[in-house]
Protein backbone atom coordinates (compact mmCIF):
# COMPACT_ATOMS: atom_id res chain seq x y z
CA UNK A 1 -19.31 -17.47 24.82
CA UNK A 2 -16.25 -15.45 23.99
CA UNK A 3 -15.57 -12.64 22.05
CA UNK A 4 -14.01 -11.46 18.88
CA UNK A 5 -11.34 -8.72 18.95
CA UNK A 6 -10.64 -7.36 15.72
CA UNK A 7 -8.98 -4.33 17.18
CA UNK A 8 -8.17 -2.31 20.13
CA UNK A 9 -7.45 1.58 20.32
CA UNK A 10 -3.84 2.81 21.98
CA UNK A 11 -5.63 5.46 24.12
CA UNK A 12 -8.33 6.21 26.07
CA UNK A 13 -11.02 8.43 23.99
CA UNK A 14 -11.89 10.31 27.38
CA UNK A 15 -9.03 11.78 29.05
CA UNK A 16 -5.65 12.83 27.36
CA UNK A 17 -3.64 10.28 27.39
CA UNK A 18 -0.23 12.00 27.49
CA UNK A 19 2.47 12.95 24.68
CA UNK A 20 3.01 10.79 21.11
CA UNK A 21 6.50 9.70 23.09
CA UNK A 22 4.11 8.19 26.35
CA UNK A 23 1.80 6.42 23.59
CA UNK A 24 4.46 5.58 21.00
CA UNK A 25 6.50 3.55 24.29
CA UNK A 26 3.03 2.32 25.30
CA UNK A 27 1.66 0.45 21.84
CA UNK A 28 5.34 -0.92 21.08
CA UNK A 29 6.57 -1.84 24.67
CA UNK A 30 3.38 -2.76 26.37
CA UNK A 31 0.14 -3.09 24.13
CA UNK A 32 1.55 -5.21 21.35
CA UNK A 33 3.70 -7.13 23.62
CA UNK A 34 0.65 -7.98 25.78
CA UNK A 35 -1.36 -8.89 22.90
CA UNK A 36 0.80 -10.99 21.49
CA UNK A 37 1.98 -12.86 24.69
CA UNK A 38 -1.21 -13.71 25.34
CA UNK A 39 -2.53 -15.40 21.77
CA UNK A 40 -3.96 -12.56 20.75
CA UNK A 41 -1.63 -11.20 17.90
CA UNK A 42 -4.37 -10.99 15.45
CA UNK A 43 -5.98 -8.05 17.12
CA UNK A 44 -4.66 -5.03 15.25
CA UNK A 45 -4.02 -1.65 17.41
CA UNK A 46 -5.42 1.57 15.99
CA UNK A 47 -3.42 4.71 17.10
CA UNK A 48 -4.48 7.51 18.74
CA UNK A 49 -4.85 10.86 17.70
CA UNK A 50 -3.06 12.63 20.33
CA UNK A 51 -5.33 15.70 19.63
CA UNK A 52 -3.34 16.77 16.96
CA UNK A 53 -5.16 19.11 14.53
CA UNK A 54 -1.91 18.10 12.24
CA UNK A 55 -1.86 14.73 12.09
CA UNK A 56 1.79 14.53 13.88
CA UNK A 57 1.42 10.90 15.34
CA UNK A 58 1.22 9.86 11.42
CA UNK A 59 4.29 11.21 10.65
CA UNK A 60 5.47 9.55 14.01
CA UNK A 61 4.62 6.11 12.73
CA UNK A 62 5.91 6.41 9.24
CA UNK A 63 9.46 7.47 10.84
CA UNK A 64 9.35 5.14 13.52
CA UNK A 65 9.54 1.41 12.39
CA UNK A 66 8.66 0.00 15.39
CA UNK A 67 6.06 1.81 15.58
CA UNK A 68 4.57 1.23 12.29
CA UNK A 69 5.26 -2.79 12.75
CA UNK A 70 2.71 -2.48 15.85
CA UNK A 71 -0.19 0.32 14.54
CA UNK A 72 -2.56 -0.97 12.02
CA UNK A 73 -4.86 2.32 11.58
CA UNK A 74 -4.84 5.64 13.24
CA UNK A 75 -8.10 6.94 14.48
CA UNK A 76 -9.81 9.87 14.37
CA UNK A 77 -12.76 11.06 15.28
CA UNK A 78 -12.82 14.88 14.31
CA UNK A 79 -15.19 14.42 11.63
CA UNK A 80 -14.91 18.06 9.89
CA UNK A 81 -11.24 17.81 9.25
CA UNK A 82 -9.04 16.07 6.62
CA UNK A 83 -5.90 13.61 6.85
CA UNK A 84 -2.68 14.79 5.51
CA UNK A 85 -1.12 12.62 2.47
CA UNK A 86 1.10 11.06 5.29
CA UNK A 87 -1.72 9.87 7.52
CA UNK A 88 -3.07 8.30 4.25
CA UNK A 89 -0.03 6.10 3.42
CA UNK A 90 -0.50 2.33 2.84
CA UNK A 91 1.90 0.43 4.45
């Protein structure tokens, strides 16, 4: 049996992962290409949060169309905080 990938995160929850440039080359130049070289362009990517109490990988996607073309959802997982309006853009 195989599985289902409906998505897969740009980062690694347990170690910092580097700057929003090393994880913005990263999900355009490797992640999505890999994906989608290898039949599996359904799976959507969810971007990371690059510890940012501000949200700054949001504003990162919205200005960076490449970017934005390969990040589905951003995640976060700092549950007693709020998104800024940007973070909460539809596509």
């Amino acid at each position: 049996m195989g599985l289902d990938i409906d998505y897969v995160g740009g980062s690694q929850n347990e170690s910092f992962n580097g700057n929003s440039q090393q994880a913005r080359d990263y999900i355009v130049n490797i992640l999505r290409p890999t994906l989608d070289n290898n039949g599996l362009s359904h799976v959507k990517i969810v971007a990371p949060d690059i510890l940012s109490s501000d949200w700054a990988f949001a504003n990162r996607i919205v200005s960076d169309p490449a970017l934005k073309d390969a990040v589905d959802v951003i995640g976060y997982h700092y549950v007693n905080s709020s998104s800024t309006a940007t973070a909460q853009t539809d596509r």
